[in-house]
C-alpha atoms as a PDB file:
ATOM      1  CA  UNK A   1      -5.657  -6.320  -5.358  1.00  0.00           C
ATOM      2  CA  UNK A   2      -5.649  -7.309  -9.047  1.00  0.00           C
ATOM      3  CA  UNK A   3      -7.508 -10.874  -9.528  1.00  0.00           C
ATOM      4  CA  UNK A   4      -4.891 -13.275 -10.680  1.00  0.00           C
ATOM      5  CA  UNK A   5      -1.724 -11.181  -9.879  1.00  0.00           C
ATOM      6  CA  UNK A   6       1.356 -13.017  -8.431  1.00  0.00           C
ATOM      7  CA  UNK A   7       3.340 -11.079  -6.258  1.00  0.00           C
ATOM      8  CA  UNK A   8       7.168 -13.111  -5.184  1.00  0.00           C
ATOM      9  CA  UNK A   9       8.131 -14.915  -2.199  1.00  0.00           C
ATOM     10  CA  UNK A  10       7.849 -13.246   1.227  1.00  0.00           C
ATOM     11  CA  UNK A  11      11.359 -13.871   1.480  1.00  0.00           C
ATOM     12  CA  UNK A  12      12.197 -11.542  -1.270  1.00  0.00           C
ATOM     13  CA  UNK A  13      11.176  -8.154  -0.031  1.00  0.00           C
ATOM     14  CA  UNK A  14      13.522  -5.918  -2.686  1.00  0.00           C
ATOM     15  CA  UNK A  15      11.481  -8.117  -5.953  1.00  0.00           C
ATOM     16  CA  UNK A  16       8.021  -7.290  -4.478  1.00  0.00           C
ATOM     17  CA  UNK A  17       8.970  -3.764  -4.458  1.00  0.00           C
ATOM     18  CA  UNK A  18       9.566  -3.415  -8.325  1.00  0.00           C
ATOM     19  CA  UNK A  19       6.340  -5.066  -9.044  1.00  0.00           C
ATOM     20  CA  UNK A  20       4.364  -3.132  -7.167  1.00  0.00           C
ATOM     21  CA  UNK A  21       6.494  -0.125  -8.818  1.00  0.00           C
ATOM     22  CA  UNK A  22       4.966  -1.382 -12.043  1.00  0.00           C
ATOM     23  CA  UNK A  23       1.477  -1.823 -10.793  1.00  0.00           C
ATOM     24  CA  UNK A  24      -1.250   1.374 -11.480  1.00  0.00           C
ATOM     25  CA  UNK A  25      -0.982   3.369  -9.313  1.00  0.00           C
ATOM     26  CA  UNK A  26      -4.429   4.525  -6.759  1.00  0.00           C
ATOM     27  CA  UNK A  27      -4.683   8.286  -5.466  1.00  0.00           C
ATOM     28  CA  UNK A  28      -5.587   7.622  -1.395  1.00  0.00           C
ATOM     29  CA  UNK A  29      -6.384   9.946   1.417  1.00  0.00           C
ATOM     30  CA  UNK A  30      -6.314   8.767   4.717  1.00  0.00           C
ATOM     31  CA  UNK A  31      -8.446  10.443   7.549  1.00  0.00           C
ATOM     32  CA  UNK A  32      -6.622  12.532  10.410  1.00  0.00           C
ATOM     33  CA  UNK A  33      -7.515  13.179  13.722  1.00  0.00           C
ATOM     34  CA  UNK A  34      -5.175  15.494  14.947  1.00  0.00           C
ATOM     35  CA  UNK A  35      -1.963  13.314  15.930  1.00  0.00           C
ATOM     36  CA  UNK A  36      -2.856  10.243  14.601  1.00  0.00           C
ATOM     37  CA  UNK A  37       0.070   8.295  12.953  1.00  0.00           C
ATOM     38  CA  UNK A  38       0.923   7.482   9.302  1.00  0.00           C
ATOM     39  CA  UNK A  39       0.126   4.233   8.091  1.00  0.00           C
ATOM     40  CA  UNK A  40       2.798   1.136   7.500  1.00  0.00           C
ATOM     41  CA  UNK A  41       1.504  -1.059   5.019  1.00  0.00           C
ATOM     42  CA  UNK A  42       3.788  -4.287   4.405  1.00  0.00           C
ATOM     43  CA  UNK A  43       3.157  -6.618   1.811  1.00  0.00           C
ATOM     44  CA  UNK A  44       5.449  -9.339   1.061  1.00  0.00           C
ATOM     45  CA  UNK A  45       8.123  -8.085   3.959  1.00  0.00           C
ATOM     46  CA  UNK A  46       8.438  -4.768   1.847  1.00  0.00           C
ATOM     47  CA  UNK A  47       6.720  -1.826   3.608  1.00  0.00           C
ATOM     48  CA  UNK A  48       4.958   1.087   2.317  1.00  0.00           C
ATOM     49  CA  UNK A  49       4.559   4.486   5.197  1.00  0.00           C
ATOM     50  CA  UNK A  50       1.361   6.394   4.080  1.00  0.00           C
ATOM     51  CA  UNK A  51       0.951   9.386   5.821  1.00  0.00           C
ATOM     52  CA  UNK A  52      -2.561  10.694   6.802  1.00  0.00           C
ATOM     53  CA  UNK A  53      -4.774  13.699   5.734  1.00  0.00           C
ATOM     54  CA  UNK A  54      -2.850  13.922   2.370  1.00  0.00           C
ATOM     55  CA  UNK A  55      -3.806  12.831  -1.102  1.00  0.00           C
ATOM     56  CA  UNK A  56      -0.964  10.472  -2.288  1.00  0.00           C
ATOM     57  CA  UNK A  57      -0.529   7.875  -5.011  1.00  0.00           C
ATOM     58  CA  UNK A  58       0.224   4.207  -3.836  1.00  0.00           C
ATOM     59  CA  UNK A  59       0.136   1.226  -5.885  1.00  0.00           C
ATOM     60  CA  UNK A  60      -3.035  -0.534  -6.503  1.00  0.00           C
ATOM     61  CA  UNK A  61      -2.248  -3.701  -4.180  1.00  0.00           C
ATOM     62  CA  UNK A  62      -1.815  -1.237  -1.683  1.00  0.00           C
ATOM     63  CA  UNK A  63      -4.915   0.589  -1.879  1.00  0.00           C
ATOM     64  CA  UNK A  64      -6.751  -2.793  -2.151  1.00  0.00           C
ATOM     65  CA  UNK A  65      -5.161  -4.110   1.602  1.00  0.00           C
ATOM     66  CA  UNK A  66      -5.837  -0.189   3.115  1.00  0.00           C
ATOM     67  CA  UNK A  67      -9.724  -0.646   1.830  1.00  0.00           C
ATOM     68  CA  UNK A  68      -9.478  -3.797   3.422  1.00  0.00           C
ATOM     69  CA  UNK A  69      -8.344  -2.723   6.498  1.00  0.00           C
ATOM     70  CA  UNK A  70     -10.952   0.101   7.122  1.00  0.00           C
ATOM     71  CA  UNK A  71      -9.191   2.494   6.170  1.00  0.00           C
ATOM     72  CA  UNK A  72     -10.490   3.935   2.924  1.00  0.00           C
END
């Protein structure tokens, strides 16, 4: 996540999702292993499904709480 950034109350799930529509956006791939599910990814109450073994573009806060997680 960016250093500094403010994202709006938890309670406001539809406001979170335009600023992380403004936000740079990070190309991901997440590993598969066959079957293995896409990847929900909520951040404020507004959720983000990334699907596995494909490149995609998410925003940057996004990217930062998959690294987190283990997963990139």
């Amino acid at each position: 996540m960016t250093a500094g950034k403010k994202l709006p109350a938890p309670d406001d799930p539809a406001r979170t999702g335009e600023v992380l529509a403004q936000e740079p956006r990070v190309l991901v791939r997440l590993a598969s292993a066959g079957e293995d599910p896409p990847v929900d990814v909520g951040v404020n109450g507004y959720w983000i499904r990334v699907p596995r073994g494909e490149t995609v573009e998410v925003p940057e806060t996004v990217a930062g709480l998959l690294a987190h997680a283990g997963y990139l």
